[in-house]
Protein backbone atom coordinates (compact mmCIF):
# COMPACT_ATOMS: atom_id res chain seq x y z
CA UNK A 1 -18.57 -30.79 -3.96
CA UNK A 2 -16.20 -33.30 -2.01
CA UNK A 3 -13.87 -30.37 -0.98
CA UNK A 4 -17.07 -29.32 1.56
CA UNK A 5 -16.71 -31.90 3.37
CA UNK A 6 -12.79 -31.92 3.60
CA UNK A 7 -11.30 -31.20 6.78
CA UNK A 8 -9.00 -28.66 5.42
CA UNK A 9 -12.28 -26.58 4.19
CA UNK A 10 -13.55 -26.56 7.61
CA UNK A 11 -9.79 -25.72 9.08
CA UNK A 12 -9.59 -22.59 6.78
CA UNK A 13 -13.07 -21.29 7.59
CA UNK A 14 -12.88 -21.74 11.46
CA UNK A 15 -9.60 -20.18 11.30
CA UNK A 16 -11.06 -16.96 9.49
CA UNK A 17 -13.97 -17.21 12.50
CA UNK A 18 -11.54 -17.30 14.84
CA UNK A 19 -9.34 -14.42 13.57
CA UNK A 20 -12.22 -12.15 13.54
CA UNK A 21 -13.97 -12.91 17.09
CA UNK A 22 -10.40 -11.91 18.21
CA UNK A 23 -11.09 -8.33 16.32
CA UNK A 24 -12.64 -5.47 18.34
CA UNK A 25 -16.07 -6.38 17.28
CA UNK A 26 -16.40 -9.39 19.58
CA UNK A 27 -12.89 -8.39 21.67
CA UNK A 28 -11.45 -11.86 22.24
CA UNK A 29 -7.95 -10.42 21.41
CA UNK A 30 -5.91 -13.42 22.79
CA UNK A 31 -7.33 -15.77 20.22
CA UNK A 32 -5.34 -13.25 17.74
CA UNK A 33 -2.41 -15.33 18.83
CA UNK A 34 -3.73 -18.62 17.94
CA UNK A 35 -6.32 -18.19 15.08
CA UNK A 36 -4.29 -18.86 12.18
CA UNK A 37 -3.25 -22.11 13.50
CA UNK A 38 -6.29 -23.94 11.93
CA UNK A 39 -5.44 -22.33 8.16
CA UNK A 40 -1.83 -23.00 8.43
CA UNK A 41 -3.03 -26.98 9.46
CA UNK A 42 -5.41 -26.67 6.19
CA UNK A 43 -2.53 -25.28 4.05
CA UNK A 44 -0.79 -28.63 5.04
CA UNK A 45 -2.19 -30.33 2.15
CA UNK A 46 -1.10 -28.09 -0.64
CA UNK A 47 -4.59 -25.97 -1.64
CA UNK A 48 -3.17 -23.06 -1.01
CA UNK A 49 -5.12 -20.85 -3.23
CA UNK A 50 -8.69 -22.43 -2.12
CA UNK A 51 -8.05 -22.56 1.46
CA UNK A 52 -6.29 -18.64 2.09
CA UNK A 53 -9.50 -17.43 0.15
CA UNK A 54 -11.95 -19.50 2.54
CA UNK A 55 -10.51 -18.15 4.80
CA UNK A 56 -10.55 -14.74 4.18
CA UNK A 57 -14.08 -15.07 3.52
CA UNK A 58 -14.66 -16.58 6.53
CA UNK A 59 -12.64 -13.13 8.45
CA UNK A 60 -14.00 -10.51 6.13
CA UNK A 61 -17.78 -11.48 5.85
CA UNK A 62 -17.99 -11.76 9.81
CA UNK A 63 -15.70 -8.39 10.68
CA UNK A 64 -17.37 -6.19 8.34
CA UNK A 65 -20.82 -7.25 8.42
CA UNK A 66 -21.59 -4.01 9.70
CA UNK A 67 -21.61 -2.78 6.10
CA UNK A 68 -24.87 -4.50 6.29
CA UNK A 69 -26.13 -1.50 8.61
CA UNK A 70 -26.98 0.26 5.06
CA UNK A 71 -28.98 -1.74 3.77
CA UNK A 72 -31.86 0.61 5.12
CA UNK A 73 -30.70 3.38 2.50
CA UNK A 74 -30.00 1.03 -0.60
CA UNK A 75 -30.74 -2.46 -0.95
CA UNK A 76 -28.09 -3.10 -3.37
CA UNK A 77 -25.68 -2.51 -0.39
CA UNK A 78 -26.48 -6.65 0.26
CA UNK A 79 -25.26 -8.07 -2.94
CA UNK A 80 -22.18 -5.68 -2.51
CA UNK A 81 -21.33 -6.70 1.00
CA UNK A 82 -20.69 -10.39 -0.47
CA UNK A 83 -18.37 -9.06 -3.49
CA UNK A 84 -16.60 -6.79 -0.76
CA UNK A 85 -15.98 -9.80 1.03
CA UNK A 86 -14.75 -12.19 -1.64
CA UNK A 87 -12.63 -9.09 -3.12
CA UNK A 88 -11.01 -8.68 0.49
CA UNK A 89 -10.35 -12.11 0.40
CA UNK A 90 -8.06 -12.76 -2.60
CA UNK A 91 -5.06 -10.96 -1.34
CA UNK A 92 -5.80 -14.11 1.19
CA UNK A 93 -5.86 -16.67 -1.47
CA UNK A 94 -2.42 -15.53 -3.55
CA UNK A 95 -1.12 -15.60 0.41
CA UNK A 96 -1.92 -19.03 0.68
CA UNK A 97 -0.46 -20.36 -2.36
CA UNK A 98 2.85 -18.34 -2.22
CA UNK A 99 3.10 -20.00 1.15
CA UNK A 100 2.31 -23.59 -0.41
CA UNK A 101 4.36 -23.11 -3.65
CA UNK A 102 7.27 -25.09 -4.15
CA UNK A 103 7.71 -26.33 -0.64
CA UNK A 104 7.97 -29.54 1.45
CA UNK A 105 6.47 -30.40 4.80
CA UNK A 106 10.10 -30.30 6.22
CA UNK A 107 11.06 -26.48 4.77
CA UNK A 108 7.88 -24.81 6.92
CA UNK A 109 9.90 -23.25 9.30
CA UNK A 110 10.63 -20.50 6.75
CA UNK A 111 6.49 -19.71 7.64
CA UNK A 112 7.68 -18.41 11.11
CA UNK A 113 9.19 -15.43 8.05
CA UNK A 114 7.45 -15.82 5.33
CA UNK A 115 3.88 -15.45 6.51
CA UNK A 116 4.25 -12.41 9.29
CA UNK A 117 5.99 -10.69 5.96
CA UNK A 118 3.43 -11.53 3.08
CA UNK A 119 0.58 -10.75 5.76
CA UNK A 120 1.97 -7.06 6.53
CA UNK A 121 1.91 -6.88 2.95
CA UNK A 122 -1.32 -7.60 1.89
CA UNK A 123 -2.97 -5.21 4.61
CA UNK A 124 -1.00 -2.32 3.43
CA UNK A 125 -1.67 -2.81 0.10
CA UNK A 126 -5.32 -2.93 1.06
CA UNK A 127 -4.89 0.62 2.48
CA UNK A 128 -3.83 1.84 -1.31
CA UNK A 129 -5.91 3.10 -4.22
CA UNK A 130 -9.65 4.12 -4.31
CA UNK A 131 -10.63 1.00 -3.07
CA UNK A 132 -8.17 1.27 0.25
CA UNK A 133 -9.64 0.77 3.60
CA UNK A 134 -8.10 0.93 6.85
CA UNK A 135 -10.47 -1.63 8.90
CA UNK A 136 -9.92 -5.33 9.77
CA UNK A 137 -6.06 -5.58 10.32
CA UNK A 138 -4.83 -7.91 12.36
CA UNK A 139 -2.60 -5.28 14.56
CA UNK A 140 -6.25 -3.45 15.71
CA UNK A 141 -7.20 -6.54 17.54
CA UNK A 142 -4.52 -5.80 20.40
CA UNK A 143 -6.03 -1.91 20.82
CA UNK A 144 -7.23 -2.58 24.50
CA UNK A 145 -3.49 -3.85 25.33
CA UNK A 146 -1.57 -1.01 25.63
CA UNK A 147 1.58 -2.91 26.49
CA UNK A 148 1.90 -4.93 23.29
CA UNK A 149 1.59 -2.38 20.39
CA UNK A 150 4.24 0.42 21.65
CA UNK A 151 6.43 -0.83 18.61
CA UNK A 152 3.49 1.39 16.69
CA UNK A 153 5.83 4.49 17.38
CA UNK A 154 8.79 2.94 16.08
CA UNK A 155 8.39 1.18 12.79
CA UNK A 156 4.44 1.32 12.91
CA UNK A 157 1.35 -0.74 13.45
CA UNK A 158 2.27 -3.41 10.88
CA UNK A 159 5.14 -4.83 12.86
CA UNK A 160 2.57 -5.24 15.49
CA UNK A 161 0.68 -7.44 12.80
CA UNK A 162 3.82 -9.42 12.06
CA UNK A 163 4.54 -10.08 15.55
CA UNK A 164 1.16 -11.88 16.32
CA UNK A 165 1.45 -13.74 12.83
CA UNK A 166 5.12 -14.96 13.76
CA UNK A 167 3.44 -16.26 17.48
CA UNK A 168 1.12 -17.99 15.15
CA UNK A 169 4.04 -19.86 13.36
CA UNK A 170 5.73 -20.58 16.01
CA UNK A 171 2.83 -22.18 17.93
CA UNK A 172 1.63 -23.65 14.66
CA UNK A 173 5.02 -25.62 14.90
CA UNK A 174 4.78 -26.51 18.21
CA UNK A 175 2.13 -28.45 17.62
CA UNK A 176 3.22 -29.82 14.56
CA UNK A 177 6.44 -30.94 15.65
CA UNK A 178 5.50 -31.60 19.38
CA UNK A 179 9.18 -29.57 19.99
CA UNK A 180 8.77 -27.41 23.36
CA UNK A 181 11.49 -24.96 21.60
CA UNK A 182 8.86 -23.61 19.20
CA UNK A 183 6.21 -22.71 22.61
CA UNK A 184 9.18 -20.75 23.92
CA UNK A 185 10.01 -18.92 20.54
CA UNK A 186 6.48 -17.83 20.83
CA UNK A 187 6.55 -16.35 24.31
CA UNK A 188 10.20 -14.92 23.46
CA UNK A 189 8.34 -12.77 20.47
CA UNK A 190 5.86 -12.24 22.75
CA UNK A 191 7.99 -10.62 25.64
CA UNK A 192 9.69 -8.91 22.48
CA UNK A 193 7.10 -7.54 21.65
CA UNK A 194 6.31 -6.25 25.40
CA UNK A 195 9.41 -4.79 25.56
CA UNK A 196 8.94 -1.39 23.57
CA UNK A 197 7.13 -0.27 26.39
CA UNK A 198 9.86 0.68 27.58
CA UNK A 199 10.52 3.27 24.45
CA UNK A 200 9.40 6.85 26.13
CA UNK A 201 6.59 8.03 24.97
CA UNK A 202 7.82 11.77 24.71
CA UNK A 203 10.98 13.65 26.29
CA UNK A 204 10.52 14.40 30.38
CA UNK A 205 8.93 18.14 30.31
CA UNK A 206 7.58 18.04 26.80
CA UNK A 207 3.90 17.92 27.32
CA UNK A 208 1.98 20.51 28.23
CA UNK A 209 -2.36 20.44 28.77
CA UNK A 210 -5.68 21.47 27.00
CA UNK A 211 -9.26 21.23 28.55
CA UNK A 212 -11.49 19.87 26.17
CA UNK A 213 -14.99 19.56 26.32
CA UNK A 214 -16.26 16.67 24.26
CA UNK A 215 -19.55 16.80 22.34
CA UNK A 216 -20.77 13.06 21.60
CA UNK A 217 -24.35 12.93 20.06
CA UNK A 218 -26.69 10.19 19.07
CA UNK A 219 -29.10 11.91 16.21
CA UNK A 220 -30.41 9.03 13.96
CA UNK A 221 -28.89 9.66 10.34
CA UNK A 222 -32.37 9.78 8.98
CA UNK A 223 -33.31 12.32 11.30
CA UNK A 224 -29.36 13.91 10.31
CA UNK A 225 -30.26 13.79 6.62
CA UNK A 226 -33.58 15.91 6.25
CA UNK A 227 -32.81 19.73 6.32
CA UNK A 228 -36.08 20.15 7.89
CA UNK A 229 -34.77 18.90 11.33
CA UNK A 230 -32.43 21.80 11.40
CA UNK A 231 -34.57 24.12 14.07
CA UNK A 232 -34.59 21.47 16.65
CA UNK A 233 -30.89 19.76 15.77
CA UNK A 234 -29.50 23.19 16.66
CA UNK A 235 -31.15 23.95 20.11
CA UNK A 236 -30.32 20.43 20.92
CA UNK A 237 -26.51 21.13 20.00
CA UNK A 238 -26.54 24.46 21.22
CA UNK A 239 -27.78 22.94 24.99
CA UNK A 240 -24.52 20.52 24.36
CA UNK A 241 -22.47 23.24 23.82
CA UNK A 242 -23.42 25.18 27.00
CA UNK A 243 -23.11 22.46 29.18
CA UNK A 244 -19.59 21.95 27.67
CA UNK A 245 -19.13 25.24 28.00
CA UNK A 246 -19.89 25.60 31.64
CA UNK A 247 -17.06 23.65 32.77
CA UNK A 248 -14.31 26.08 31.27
CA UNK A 249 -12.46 24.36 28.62
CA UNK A 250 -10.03 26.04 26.13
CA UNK A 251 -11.56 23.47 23.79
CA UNK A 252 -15.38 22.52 22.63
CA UNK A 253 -15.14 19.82 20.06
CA UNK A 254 -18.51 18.75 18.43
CA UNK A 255 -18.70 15.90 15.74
CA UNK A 256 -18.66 15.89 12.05
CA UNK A 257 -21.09 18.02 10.20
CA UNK A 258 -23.55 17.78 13.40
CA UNK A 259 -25.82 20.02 11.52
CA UNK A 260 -27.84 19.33 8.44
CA UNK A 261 -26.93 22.07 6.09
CA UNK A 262 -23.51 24.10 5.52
CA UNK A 263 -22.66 26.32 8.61
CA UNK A 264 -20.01 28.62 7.01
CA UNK A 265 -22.78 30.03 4.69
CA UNK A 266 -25.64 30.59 6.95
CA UNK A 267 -24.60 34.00 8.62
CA UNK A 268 -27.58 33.33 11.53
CA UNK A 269 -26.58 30.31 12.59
CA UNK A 270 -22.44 30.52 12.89
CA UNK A 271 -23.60 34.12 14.74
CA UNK A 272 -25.14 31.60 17.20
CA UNK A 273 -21.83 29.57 17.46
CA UNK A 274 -20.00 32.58 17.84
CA UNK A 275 -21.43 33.85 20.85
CA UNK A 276 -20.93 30.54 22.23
CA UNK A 277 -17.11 30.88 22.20
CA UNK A 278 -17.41 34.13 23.06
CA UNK A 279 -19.48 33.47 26.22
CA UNK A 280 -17.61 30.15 27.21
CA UNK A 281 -13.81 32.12 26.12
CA UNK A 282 -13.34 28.50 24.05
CA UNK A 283 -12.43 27.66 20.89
CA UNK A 284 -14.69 25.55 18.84
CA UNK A 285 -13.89 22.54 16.58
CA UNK A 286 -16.87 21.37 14.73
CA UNK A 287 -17.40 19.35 11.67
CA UNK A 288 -19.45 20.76 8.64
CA UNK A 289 -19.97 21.03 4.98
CA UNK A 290 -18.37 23.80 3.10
CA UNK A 291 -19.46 25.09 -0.41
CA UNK A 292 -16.41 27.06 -2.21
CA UNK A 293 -16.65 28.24 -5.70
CA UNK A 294 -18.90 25.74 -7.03
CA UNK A 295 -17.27 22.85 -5.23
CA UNK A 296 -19.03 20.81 -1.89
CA UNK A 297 -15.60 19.81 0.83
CA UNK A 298 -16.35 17.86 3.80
CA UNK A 299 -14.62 20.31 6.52
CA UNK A 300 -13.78 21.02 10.02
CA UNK A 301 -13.71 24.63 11.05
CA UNK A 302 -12.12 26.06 14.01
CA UNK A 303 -13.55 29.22 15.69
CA UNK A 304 -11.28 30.87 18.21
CA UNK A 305 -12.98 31.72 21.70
CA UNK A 306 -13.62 35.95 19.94
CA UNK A 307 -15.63 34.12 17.53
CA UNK A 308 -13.85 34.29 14.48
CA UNK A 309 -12.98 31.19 11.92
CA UNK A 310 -9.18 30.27 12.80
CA UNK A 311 -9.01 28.02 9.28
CA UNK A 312 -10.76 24.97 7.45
CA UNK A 313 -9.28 21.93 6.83
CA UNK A 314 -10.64 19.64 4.01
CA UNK A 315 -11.02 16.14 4.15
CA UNK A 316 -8.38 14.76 1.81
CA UNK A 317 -9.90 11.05 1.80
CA UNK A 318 -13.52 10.80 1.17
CA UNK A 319 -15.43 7.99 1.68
CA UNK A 320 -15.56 5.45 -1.66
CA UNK A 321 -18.91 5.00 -2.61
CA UNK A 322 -20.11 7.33 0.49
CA UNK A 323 -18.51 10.45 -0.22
CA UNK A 324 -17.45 10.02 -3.93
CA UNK A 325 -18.00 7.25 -6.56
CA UNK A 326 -14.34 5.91 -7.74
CA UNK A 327 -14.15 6.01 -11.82
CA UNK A 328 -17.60 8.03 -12.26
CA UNK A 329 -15.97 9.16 -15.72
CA UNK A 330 -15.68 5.43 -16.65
CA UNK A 331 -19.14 4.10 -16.16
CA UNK A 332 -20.39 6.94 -17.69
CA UNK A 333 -18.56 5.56 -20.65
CA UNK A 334 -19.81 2.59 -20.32
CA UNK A 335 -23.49 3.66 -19.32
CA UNK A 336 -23.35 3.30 -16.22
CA UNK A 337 -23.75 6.99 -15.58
CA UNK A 338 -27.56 6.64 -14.15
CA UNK A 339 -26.76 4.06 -11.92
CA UNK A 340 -23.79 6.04 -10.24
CA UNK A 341 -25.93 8.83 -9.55
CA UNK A 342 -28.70 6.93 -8.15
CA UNK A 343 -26.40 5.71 -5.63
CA UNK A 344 -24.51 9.11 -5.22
CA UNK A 345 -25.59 12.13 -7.16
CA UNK A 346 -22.80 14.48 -6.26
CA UNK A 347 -19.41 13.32 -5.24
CA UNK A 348 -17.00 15.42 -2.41
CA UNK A 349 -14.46 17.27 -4.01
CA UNK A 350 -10.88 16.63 -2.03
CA UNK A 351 -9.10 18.73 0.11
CA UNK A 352 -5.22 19.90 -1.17
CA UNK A 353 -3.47 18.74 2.04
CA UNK A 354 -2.61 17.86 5.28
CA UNK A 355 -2.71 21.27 7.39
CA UNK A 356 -3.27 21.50 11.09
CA UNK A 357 -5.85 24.25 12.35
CA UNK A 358 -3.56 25.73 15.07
CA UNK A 359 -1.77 23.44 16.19
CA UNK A 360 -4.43 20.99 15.86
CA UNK A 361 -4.71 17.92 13.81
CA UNK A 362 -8.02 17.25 12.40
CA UNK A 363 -8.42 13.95 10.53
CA UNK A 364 -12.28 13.44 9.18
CA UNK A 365 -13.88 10.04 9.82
CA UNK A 366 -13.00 7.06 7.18
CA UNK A 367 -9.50 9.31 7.04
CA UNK A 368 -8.60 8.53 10.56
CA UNK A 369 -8.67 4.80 10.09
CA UNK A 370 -5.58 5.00 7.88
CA UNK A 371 -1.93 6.01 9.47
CA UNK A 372 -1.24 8.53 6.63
CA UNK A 373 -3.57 11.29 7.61
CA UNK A 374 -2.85 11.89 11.44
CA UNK A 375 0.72 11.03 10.69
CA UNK A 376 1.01 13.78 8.01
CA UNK A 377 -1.11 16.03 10.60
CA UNK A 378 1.92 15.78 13.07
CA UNK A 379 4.22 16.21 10.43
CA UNK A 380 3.14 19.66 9.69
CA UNK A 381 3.10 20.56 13.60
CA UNK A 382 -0.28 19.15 15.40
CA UNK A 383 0.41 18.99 18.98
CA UNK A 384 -2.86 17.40 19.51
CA UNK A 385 -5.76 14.87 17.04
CA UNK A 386 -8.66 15.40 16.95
CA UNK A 387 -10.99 13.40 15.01
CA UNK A 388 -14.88 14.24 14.12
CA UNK A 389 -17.11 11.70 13.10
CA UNK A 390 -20.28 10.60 12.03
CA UNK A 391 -21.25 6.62 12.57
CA UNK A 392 -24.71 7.10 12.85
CA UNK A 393 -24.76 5.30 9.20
CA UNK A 394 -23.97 2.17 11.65
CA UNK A 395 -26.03 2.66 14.68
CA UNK A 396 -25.64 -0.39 16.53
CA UNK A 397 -22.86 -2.10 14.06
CA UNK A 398 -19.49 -3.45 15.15
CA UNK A 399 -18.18 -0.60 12.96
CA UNK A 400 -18.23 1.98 16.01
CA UNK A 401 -15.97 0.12 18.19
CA UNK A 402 -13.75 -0.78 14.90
CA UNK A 403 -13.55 2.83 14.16
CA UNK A 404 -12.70 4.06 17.64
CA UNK A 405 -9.84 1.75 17.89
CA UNK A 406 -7.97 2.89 15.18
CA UNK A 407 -7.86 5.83 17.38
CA UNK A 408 -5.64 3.95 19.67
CA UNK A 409 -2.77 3.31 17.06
CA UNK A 410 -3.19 6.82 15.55
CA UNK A 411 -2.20 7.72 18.95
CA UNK A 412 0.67 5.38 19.40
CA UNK A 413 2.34 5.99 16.25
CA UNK A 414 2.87 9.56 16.55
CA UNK A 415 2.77 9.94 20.70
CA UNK A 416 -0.52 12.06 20.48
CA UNK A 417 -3.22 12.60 22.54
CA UNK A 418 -6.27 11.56 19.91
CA UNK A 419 -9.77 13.19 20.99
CA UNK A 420 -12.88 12.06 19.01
CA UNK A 421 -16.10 13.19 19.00
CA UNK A 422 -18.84 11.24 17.57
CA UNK A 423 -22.54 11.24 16.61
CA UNK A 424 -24.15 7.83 16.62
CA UNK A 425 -20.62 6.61 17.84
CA UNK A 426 -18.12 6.23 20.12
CA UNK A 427 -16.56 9.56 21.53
CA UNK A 428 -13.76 9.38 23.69
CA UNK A 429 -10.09 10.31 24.57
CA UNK A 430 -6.95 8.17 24.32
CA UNK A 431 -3.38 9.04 25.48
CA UNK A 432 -0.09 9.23 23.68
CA UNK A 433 0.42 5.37 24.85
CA UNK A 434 -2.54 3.87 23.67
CA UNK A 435 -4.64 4.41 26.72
CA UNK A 436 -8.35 4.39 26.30
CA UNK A 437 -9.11 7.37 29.08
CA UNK A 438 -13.07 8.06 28.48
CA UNK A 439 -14.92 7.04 25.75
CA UNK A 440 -19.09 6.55 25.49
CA UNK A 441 -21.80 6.82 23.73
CA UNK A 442 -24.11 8.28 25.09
CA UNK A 443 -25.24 11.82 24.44
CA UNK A 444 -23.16 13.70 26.58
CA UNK A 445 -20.79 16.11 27.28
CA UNK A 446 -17.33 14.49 28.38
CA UNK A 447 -14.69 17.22 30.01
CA UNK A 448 -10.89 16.40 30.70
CA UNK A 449 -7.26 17.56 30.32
CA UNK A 450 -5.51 16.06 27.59
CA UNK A 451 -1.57 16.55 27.14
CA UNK A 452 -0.11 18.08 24.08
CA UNK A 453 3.43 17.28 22.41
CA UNK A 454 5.76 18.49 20.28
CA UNK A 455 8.19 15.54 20.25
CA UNK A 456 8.44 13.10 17.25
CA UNK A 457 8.25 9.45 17.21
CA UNK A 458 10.29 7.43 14.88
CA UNK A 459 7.39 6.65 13.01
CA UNK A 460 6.07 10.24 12.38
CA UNK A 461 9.68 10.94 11.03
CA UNK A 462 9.71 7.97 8.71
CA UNK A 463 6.49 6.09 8.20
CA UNK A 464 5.75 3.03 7.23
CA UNK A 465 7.95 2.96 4.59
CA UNK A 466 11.35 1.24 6.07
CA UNK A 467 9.12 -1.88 8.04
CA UNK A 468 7.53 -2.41 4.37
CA UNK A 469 10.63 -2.61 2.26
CA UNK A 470 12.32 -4.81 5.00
CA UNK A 471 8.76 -6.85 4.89
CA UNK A 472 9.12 -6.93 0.68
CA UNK A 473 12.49 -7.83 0.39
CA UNK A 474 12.12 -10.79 3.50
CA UNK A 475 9.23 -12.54 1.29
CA UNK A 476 11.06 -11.86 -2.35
CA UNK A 477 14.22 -13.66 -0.45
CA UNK A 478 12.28 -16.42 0.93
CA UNK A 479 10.98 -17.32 -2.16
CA UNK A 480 13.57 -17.08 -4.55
CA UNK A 481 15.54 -19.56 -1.41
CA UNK A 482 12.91 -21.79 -1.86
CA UNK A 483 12.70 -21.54 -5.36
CA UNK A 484 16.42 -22.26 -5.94
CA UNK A 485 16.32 -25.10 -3.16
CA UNK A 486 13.28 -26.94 -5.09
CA UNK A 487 15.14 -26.40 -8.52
CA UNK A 488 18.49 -28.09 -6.81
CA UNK A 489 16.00 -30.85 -5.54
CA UNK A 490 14.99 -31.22 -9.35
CA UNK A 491 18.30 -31.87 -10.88
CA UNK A 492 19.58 -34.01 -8.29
């Protein structure tokens, strides 16, 4: 048990601390600059394996204890927090010994490339498979500083990741070396970095503006869950929806599936939300569960302001383990079958594509964390994003500022204005450059005039795709140079 008491150990964990007190949970976004400076000191003495996993433990365990939040519906959620945590974290560990393999104290400059590269990496892969999740990257601590992530609409958040690992480096080396040369390569990828805000965000006389009225809720998810709250849930909503009304929007958004039961097939109750478009002349955008031959689709529906349903669009990324259970066929096979559906009897069936409702972009909770959704929703012609949500599964978490500031570089990547309406979250309104213009959470009714576009960034046109193969085939050089410069080193 030596290696506790090693310095490195407690350099790798503090540096994971650090990393995530810079996230939005606690907002200390300037230490995002710094916090890997401690790891890269640990990785010094050649562990790289053991000290990139501590210290993705360290980062992981404190950014997403709000899984904890859900422990209240399933104890079992405790025991899978920790695995969550050490699975996040190995991507960390084969970082940390890619860094440490084959090289010598006087070839670390290649980190200042090397580790922005394998780092933008590992978080996309992390968005990819059944398993993908779009929280905790390092690019969302920056979301309350507009001027530093515009490079979001050219080649995507990710570069805005590899930017504040490079600073890292170069600091890292500045203090390693004691060279001033390194502080100013730090603040010269810093003012880099600054300077794509002076990229437009959308051709002079593009935008044009929408009212929208804003429904944010706080109903407890227990009180959500049981059908027999429906009476009073829909006098309280329907009170929401007049006052929203009353200030003569085009646009009444109210969060996802607000009501306990599915809307579509209870001809009473859409009559009711009917007559409130019709008496406010709004549209409606509301969240709700839709049954359709035999299958259950988390949906948003759009009702124009005569009453009648515009379209649905079906959320193509449910919620692993919330929504759906990954491999339910497998443990089946393996007889795991009971245990699946104690957790999740039923799982969401997906939606077929990316389809705006009207010109409207309507990305579904967990699907709105990830750039693929909302960029694939301006793709296909949404002027405007608008995301429903429910986060009452975290009252009181960090999750509910997390989730809202993805909003911020859903925004930014494809110049959109991004609305989101939330119950038990944060509901609020952020422009096409990142600014946060409203948000709350409180139960309340927020109205403003958002701007619509039909421009395209870079990034909407191309996606991530370009940043990662330039990001791949930097880290497959710098190895193989490495590689070949040890192997000379050997037969000399």
């Amino acid at each position: 048990m030596n290696w506790i008491r090693r310095k490195e150990t407690w350099l790798a964990l503090g540096g994971g601390g650090l990393l995530a007190l810079s996230m939005p949970g606690f907002g200390a976004w300037p230490l995002v600059f710094v916090a890997l400076i401690p790891w890269l000191l640990a990785l010094e003495r050649g562990r790289g394996f053991v000290h990139g996993f501590l210290f993705g433990v360290a980062f992981f365990a404190i950014d997403v204890r709000w899984v904890l939040a859900l422990v209240r519906f399933n104890p079992l959620v405790a025991p899978g927090y920790v695995l969550l945590a050490a699975y996040l974290a190995l991507p960390f560990g084969l970082l940390g010994w890619l860094m440490t393999w084959r090289t010598q104290r006087a070839g670390r400059w290649i980190w200042i490339l090397l580790a922005p590269s394998l780092i933008v990496l590992a978080e996309y892969v992390r968005t990819l498979g059944p398993l993908g999740t779009g929280f905790s990257m390092v690019y969302q601590a920056l979301y309350r500083v507009p001027w530093l992530i515009q490079s979001a609409a050219v080649v995507g958040s990710w570069s805005i990741t590899a930017f504040a690992v490079a600073i890292n480096v170069a600091w890292y080396l500045a203090w390693r070396e004691r060279r001033l040369r390194y502080v100013f390569a730090g603040l010269g990828l810093l003012l880099v970095q600054g300077a794509f805000w002076l990229v437009p965000a959308e051709p002079a006389g593009d935008a044009s503006a929408l009212g929208v009225a804003v429904v944010s809720s706080n109903v407890d998810q227990e009180v959500k869950l049981d059908a027999r709250n429906l009476s009073v849930l829909t006098e309280r909503f329907l009170a929401l929806g007049a006052e929203a009304i009353a200030g003569d929007p085009d646009l009444v958004v109210f969060p996802e599936s607000f009501l306990p039961v599915y809307i579509l097939n209870l001809d009473d109750l859409f009559s009711r939300l009917s007559d409130l478009a019709r008496a406010g002349g709004a549209c409606l955008l509301f969240g709700t569960g839709v049954y359709r031959d035999g299958e259950i689709f988390n949906s948003t529906v759009l009702v124009d302001p005569e009453g009648r349903v515009v379209g649905t669009y079906d959320m193509v990324r449910p919620v692993p383990f919330g929504e759906y259970i990954p491999g339910r066929g497998l443990l089946k096979a393996i007889g795991l079958g009971p245990w699946a559906r104690a957790l999740l009897p039923l799982d969401l069936s997906r939606g077929t594509g990316y389809e705006p409702l009207d010109g409207i972009g309507t990305p579904i909770c967990f699907e709105s964390t990830f750039p693929t959704a909302s960029r694939r929703l301006t793709q296909a012609g949404a002027a405007l994003l608008v995301t429903v949500t429910n986060d009452a599964w975290f009252a009181g978490s960090s999750e509910l500022r997390a989730h809202f500031a993805t909003a911020v570089f859903r925004a930014v990547e494809n110049r959109r204005s991004i609305v989101q309406a939330a119950n038990g979250g944060i509901s609020g309104i952020v422009d096409p450059r990142g600014r946060i213009l409203s948000e709350t959470s409180e139960e309340t009714v927020t109205r403003r005039d958002v701007r619509l576009s039909t421009a395209r960034s870079a990034y909407t046109r191309w996606g991530d795709a370009p940043f990662v193969v330039v990001m791949g085939c930097m880290a497959a050089g710098l190895l193989a140079l490495r590689a070949s410069r040890r192997g000379k080193g050997n037969g000399e």
